[in-house]
Protein backbone atom coordinates (compact mmCIF):
# COMPACT_ATOMS: atom_id res chain seq x y z
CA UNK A 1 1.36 -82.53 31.85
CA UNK A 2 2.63 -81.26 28.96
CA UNK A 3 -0.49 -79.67 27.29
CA UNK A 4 -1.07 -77.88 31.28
CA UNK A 5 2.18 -76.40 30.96
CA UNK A 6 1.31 -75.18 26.92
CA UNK A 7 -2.25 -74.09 28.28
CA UNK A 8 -0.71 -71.85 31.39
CA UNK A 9 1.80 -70.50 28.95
CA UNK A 10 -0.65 -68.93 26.38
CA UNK A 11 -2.76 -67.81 28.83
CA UNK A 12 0.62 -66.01 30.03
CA UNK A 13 1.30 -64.30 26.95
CA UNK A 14 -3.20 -63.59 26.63
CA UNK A 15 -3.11 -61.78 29.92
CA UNK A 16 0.09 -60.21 29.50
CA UNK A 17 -1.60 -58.41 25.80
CA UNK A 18 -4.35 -57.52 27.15
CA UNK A 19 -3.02 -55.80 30.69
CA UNK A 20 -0.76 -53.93 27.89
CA UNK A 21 -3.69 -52.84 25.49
CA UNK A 22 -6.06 -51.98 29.08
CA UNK A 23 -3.21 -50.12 30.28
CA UNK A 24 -2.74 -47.80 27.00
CA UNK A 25 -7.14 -47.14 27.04
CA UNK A 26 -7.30 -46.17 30.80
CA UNK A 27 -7.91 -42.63 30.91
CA UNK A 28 -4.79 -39.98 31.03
CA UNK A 29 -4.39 -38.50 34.41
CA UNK A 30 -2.87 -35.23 35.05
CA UNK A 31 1.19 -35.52 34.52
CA UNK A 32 0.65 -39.37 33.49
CA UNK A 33 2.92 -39.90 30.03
CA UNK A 34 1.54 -42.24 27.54
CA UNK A 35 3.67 -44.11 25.50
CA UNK A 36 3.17 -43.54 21.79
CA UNK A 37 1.15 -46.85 20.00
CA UNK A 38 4.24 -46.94 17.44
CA UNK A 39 6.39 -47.77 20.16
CA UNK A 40 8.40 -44.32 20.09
CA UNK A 41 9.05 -42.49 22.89
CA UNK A 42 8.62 -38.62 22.43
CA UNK A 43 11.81 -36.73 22.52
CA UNK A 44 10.23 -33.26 21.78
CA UNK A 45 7.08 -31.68 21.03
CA UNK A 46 6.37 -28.82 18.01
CA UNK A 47 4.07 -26.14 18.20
CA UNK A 48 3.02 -23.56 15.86
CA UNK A 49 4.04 -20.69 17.59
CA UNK A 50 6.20 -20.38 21.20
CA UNK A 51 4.60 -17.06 21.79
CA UNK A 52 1.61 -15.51 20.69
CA UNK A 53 -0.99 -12.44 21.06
CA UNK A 54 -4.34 -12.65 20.57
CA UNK A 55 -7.15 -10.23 21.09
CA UNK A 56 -9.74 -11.43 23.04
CA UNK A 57 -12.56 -13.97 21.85
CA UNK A 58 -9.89 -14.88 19.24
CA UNK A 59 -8.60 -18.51 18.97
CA UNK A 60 -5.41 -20.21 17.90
CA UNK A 61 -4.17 -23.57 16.72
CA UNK A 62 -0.75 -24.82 18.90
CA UNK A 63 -0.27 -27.66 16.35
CA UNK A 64 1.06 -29.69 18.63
CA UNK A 65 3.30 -32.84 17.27
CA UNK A 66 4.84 -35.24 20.16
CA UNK A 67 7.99 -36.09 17.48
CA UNK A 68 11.14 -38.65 18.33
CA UNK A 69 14.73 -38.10 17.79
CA UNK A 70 14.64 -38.60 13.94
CA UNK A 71 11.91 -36.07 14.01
CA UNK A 72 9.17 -38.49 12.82
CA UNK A 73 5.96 -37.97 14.90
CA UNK A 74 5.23 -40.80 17.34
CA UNK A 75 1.32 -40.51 17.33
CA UNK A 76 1.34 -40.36 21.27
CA UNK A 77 -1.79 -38.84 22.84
CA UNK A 78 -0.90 -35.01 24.59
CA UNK A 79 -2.30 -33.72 27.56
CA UNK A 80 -2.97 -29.51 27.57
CA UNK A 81 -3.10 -27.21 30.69
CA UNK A 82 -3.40 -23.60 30.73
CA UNK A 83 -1.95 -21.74 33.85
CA UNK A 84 -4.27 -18.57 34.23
CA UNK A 85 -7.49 -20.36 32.05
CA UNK A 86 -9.52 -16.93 33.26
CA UNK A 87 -6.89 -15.35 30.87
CA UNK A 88 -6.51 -18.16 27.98
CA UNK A 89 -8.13 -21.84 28.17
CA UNK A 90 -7.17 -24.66 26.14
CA UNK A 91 -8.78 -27.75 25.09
CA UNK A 92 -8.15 -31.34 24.76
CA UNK A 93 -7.58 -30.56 20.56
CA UNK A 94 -4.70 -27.94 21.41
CA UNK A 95 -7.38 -25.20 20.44
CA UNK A 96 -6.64 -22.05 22.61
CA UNK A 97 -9.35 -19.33 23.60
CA UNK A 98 -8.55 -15.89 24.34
CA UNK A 99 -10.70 -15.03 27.08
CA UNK A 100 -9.75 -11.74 29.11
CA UNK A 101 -6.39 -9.08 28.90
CA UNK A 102 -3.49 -10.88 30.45
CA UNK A 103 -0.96 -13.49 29.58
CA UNK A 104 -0.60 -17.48 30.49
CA UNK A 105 1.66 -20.63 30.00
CA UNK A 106 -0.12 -23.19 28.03
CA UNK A 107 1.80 -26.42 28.79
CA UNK A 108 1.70 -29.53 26.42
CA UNK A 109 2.91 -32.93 27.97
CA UNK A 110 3.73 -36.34 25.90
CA UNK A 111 5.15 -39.72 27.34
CA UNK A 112 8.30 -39.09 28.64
CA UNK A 113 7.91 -36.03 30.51
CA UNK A 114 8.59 -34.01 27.47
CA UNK A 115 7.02 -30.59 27.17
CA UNK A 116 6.39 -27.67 25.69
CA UNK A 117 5.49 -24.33 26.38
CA UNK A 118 3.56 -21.54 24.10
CA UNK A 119 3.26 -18.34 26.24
CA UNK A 120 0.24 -16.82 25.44
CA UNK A 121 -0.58 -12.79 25.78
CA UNK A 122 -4.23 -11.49 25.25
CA UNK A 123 -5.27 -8.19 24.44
CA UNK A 124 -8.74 -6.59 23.78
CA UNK A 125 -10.07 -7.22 20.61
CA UNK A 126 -9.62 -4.50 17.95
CA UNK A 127 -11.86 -1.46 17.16
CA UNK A 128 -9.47 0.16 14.68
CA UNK A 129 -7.28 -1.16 12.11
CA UNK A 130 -5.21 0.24 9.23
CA UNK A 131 -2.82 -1.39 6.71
CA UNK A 132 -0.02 -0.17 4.51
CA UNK A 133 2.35 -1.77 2.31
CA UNK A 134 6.02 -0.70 3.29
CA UNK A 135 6.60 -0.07 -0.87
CA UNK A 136 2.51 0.55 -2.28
CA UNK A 137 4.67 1.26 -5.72
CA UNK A 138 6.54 -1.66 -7.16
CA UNK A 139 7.94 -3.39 -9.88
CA UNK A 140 7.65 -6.35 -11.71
CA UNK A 141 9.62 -9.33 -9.66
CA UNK A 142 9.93 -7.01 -6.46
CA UNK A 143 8.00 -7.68 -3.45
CA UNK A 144 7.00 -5.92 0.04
CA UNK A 145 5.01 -6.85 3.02
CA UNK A 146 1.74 -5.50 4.68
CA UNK A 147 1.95 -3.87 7.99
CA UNK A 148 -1.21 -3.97 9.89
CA UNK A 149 -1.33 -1.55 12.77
CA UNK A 150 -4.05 -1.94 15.54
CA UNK A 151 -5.46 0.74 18.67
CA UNK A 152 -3.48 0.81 21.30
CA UNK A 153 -3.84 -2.10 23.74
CA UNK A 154 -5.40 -4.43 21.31
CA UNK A 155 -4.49 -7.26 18.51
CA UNK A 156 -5.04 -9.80 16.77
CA UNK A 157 -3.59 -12.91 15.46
CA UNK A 158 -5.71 -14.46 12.63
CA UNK A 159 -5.37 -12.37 9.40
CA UNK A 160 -7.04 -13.01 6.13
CA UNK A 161 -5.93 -10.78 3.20
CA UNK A 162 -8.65 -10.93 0.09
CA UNK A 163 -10.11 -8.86 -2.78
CA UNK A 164 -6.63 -8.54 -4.86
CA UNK A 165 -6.59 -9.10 -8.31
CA UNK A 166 -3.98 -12.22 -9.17
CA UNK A 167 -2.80 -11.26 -11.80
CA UNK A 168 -1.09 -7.95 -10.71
CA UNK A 169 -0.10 -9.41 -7.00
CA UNK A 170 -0.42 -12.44 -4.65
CA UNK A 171 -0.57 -12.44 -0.58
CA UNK A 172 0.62 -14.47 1.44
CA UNK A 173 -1.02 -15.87 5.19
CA UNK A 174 2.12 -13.55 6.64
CA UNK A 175 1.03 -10.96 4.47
CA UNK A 176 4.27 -10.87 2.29
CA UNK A 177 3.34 -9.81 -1.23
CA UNK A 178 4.62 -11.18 -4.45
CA UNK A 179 4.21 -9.20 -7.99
CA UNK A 180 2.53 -10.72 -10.82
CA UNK A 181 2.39 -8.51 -13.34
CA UNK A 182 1.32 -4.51 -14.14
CA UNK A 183 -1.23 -3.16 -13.03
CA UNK A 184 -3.51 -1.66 -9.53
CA UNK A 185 -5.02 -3.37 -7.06
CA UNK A 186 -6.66 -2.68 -3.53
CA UNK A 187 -6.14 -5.62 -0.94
CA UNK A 188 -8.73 -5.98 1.88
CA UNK A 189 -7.20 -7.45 5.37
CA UNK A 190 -10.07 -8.64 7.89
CA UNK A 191 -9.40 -9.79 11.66
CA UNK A 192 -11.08 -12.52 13.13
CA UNK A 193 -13.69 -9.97 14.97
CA UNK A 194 -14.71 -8.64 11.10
CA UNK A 195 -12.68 -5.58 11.25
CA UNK A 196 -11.42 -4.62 7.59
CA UNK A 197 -8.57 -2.04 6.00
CA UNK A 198 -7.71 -1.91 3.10
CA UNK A 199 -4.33 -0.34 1.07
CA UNK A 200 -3.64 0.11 -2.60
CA UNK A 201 -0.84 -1.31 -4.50
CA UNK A 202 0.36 -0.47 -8.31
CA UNK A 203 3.19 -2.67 -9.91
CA UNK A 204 4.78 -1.33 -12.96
CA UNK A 205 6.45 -2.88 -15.86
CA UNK A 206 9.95 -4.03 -15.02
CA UNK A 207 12.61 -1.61 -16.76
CA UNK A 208 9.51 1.34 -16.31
CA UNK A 209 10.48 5.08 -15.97
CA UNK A 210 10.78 5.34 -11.90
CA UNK A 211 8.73 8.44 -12.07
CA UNK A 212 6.81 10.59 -14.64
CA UNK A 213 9.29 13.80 -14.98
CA UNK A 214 7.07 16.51 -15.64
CA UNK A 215 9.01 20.16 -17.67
CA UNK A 216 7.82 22.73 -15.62
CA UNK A 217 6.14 25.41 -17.70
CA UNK A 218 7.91 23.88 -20.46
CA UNK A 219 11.66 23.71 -18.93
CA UNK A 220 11.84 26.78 -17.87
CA UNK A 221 15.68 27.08 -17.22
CA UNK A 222 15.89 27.01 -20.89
CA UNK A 223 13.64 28.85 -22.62
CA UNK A 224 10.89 31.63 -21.32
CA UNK A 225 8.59 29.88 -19.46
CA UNK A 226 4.65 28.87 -21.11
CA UNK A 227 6.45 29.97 -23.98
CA UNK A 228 5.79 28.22 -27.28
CA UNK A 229 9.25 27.94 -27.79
CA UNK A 230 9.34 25.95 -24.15
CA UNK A 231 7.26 23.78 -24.72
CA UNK A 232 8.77 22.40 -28.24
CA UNK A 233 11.69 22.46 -26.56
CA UNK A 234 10.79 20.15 -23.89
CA UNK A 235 9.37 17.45 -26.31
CA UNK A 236 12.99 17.01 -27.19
CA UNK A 237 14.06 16.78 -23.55
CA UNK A 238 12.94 13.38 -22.54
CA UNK A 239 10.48 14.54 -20.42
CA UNK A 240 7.27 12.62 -20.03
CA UNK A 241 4.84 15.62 -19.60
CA UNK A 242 4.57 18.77 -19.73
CA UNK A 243 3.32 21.66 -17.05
CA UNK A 244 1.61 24.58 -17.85
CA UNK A 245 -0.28 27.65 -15.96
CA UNK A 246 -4.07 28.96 -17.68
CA UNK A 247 -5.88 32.11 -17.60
CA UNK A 248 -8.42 33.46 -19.79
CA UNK A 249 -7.99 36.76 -21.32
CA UNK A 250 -10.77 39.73 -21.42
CA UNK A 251 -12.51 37.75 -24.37
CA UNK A 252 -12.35 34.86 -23.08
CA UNK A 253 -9.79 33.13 -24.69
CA UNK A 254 -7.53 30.54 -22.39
CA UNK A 255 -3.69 31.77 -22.27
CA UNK A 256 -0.95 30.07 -20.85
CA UNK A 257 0.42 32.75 -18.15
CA UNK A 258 1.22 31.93 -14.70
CA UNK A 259 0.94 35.55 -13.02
CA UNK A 260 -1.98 37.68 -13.08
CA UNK A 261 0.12 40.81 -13.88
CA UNK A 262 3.01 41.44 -15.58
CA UNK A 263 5.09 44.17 -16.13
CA UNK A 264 6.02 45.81 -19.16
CA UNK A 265 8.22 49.40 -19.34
CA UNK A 266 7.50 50.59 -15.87
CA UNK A 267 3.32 49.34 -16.23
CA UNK A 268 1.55 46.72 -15.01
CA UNK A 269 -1.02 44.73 -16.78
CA UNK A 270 -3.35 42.48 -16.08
CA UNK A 271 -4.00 39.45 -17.99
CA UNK A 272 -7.51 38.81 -17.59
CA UNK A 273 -8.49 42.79 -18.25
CA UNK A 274 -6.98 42.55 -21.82
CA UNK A 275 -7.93 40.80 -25.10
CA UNK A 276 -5.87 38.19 -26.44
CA UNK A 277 -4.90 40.83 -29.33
CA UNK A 278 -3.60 43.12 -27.06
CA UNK A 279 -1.72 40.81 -24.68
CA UNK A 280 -0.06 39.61 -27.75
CA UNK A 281 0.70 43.24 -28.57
CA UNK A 282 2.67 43.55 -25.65
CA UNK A 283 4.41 40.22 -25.10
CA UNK A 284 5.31 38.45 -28.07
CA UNK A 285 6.07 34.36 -26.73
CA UNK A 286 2.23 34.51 -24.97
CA UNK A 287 1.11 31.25 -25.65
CA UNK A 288 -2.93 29.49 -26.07
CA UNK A 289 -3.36 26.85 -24.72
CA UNK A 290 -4.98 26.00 -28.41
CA UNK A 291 -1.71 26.38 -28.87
CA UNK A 292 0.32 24.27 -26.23
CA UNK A 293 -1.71 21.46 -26.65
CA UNK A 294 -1.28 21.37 -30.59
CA UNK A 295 2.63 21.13 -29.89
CA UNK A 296 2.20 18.92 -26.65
CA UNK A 297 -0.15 16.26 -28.97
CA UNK A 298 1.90 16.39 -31.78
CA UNK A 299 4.70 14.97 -29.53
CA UNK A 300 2.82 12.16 -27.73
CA UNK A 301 3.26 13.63 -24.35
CA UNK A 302 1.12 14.01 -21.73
CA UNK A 303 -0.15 17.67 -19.93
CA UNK A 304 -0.45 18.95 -16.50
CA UNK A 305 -3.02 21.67 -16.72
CA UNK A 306 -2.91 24.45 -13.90
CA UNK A 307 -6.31 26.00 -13.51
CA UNK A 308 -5.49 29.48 -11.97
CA UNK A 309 -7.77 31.28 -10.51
CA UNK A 310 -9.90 33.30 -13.96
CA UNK A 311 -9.21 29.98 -16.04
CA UNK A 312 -12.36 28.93 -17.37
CA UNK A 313 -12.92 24.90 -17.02
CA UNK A 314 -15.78 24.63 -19.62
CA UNK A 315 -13.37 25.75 -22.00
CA UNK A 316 -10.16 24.04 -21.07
CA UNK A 317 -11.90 20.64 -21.16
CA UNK A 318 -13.46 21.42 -24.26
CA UNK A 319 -9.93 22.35 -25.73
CA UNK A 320 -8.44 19.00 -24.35
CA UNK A 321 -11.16 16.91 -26.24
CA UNK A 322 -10.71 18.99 -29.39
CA UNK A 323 -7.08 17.56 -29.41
CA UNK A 324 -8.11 13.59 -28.34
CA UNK A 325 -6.21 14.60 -25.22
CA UNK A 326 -8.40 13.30 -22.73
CA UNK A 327 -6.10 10.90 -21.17
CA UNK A 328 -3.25 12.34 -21.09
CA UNK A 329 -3.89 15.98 -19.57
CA UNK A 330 -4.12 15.98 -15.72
CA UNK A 331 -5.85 18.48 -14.66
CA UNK A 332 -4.43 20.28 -11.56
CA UNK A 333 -5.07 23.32 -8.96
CA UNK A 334 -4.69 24.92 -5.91
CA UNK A 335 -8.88 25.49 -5.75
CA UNK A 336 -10.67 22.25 -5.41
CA UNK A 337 -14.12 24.08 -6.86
CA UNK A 338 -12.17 24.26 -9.88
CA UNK A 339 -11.06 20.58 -10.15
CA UNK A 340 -15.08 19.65 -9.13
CA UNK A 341 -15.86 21.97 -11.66
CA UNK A 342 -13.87 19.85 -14.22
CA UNK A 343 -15.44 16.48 -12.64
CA UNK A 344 -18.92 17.81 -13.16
CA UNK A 345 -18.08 18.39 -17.13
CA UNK A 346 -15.85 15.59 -17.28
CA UNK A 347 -16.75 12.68 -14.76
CA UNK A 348 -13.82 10.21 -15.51
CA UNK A 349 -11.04 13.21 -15.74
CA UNK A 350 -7.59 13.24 -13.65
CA UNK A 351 -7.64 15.82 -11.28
CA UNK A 352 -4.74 17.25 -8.90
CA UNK A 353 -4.78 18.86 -6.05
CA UNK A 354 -1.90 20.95 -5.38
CA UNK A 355 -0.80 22.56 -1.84
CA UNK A 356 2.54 24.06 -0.43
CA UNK A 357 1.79 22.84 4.00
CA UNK A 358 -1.23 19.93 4.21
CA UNK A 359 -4.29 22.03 4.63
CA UNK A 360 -6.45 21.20 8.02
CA UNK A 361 -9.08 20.48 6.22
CA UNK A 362 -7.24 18.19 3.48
CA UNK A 363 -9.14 14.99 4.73
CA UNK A 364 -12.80 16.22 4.17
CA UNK A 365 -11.15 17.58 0.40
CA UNK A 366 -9.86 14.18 -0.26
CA UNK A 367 -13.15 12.45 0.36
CA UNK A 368 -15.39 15.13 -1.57
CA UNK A 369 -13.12 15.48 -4.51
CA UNK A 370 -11.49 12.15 -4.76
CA UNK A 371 -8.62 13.26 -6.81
CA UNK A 372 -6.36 11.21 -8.58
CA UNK A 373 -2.98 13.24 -7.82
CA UNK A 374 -2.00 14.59 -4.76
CA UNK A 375 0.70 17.12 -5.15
CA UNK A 376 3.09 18.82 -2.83
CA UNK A 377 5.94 21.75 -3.07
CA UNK A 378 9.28 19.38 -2.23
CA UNK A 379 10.29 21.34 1.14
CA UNK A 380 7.22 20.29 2.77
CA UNK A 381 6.72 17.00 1.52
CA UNK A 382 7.93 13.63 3.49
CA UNK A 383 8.79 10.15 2.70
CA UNK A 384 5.65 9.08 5.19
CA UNK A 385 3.22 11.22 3.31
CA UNK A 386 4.59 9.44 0.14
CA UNK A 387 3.59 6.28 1.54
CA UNK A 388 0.33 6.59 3.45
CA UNK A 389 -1.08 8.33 0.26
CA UNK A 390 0.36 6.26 -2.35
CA UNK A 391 -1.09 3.61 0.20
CA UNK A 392 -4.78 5.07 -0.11
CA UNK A 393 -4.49 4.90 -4.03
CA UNK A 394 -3.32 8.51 -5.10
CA UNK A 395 -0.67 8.94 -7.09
CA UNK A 396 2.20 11.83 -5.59
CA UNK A 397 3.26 14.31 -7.04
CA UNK A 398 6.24 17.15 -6.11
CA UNK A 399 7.82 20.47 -7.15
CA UNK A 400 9.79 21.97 -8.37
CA UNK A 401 12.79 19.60 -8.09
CA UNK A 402 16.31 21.24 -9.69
CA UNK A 403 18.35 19.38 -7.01
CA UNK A 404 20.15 16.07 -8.67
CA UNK A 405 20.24 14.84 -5.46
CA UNK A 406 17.26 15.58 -4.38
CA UNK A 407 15.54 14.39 -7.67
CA UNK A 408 17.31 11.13 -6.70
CA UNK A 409 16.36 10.99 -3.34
CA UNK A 410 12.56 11.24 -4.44
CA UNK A 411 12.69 9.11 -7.63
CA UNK A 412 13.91 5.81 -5.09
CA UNK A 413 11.17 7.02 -2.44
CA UNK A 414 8.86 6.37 -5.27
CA UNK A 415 6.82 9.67 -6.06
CA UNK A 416 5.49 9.18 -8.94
CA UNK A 417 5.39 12.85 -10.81
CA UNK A 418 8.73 14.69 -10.29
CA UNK A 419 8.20 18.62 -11.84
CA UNK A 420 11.41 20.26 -12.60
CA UNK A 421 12.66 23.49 -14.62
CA UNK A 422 15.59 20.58 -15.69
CA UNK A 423 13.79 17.99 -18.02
CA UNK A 424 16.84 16.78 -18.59
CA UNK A 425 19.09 16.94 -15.70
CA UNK A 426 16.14 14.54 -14.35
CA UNK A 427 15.74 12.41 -17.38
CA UNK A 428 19.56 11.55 -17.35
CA UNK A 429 19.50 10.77 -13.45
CA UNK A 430 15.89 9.12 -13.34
CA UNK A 431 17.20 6.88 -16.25
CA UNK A 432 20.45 5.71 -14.75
């Protein structure tokens, strides 16, 4: 009797095990919790994201994690539904599918009853796309983020950001940026549909001048301006560079000047109708540019080279490369022919273009000159063209800045040449 009752007892417990283990296999129904194999009930469920937009044909990850009250997970199996799956479908790995403009509840169940709830907006997929750093100029140990902007009435979720050189910056999946050390880079963002942009970002030395302060036509508050006499002044001044204005004279030689006429006793002369012998017959501080980049070399500085409008390029580049000057004269003008002109003699040469209001046709300049300054009078120029340009890799440039204030103002925008008749107002202020 005894070994009956033993026998009906372990074929108890056997049937008891397996109804258990056939229970936990059957299939989930619709609503039907399962309880997790560890034994843990599900108190709450994780997902990457709560809300999210997508552009259409784009996918996205919910992570889901069925997790109990100490926030371990409990292994339990979830069960997805999508409310509008015409809109967004999910499947049975938590992967969800943009499929049309619109927005759904995607609803993730776990044993229990628990749930969660991502909300899900879809837009069309993007044709356009543009990125910009909110600071393109930074420091060393300062960091910005990346702002990608799409067409109206698309997005896009998935970002990858590539092509950045490590060792001047890293980027994060958020697109938060992290400095490395000096230097340029150009980082490439591309959407899950292939669409690309791509921004420019230059990190400078920590404890680096904010901006390049540039003596215009020598300082000329101080001293008359393209004057020899300015410019020996301003290597004293702090300044970083120096501007200057060139003509050529009847024979030919280049002059620092920056009208086409003066007048002297009642007459008005021309520059470019007289020799440099008689020019310096009448006006005693004209200056050569022979001679202005003798003094400017001699210091260490570096040049900003108006072209006016009878400067000869052939001979202004050939002057620069007499004096080893080559990189560290920017070449700048109001004419782009002239600053192609330079290119054509002088392929890897810095070239600004100047302009008072954006000219319509800046764009189509830009792209068939590629210059590597652009420069703009200081009442016209704003804090967003700072940024977009600075964004698209040229450096900025503005004039002519005798304001404190207004030096300060641009110096924490960022622009990165700041002209001024005030060398060193701007040096004390810029180096505060």
């Amino acid at each position: 009797m005894r070994r009956w009752l033993a026998l009906a007892l372990v074929l108890c417990l056997c049937w008891t095990a397996f109804s258990g283990l056939a229970e936990q296999l059957a299939p989930l129904k619709p609503g039907q919790p399962v309880v997790a194999p560890s034994g843990q009930v599900a108190k709450r469920i994780s997902l990457a994201r709560k809300k999210v937009t997508l552009g259409v044909g784009e996918r996205f990850f919910l992570d889901p994690r069925a997790l109990d009250r100490r926030g371990q997970e409990t292994g339990g199996a979830l069960s997805f539904a999508s409310a509008k799956a015409d809109v967004a479908d999910v499947n049975a790995d938590g992967v969800v599918e943009a499929r049309k403009p619109g927005r759904t509840k995607i609803t993730v169940r776990a044993s229990g009853g628990v749930k969660a709830v991502c909300t899900v907006t879809v837009k069309r997929a993007p044709a356009s796309m543009t990125v910009a750093a909110r600071a393109p100029k930074l420091f060393v140990g300062r960091g910005t983020t990346l702002k990608v902007t799409f067409d109206k009435g698309s997005a896009a979720y998935g970002l990858a950001y590539s092509g950045y050189d490590a060792s001047v910056v890293t980027v994060a999946e958020n697109g938060a940026v992290k400095t490395v050390g000096p230097g340029q880079t150009a980082v490439t963002v591309t959407a899950y549909n292939g669409l690309t942009a791509t921004c420019c970002l230059r990190v400078l030395e920590k404890g680096a001048r904010r901006a390049v302060i540039v003596a215009h036509r020598g300082g000329a508050g101080d001293w008359p301006e393209n004057s020899s006499r300015a410019f020996a002044d301003a290597t004293d001044s702090g300044a970083n560079d120096v501007e200057l204005d060139v003509r050529s004279t009847a024979d030919g030689v280049q002059v620092v000047h920056h009208d086409a006429t003066f007048v002297l006793r009642g007459r008005r002369y021309a520059v470019e109708q007289l020799t440099l012998e008689q020019l310096t017959a009448l006006d005693e501080d004209i200056c050569t540019l022979d001679e202005a980049l003798r003094i400017v070399s001699d210091a260490g500085m570096g040049m900003e080279l108006e072209l006016k409008d009878s400067a000869d390029p052939a001979a202004c580049v050939k002057a620069v490369a007499a004096y080893g000057m080559e990189d560290r004269v920017c070449y700048i003008a109001f004419d782009a022919e002239k600053l192609a002109a330079v290119r054509a003699l002088h392929p890897g040469a810095k070239v600004g273009l100047l302009f008072t209001r954006k000219p319509k046709n800046l764009e189509a300049t830009l792209a068939a000159l590629g210059p590597t300054v652009l420069s703009q009078q200081d009442a016209h120029l704003t804090r967003d063209d700072v940024l977009r340009w600075q964004n698209q890799g040229y450096l900025v440039g503005t004039w002519t800045v005798n304001d404190a204030e207004q030096l300060r103002e641009w110096a924490e925008i960022g622009v990165d040449y700041i002209t001024t008749d005030d060398p060193r107002m701007a040096v004390g202020i810029i180096d505060q």
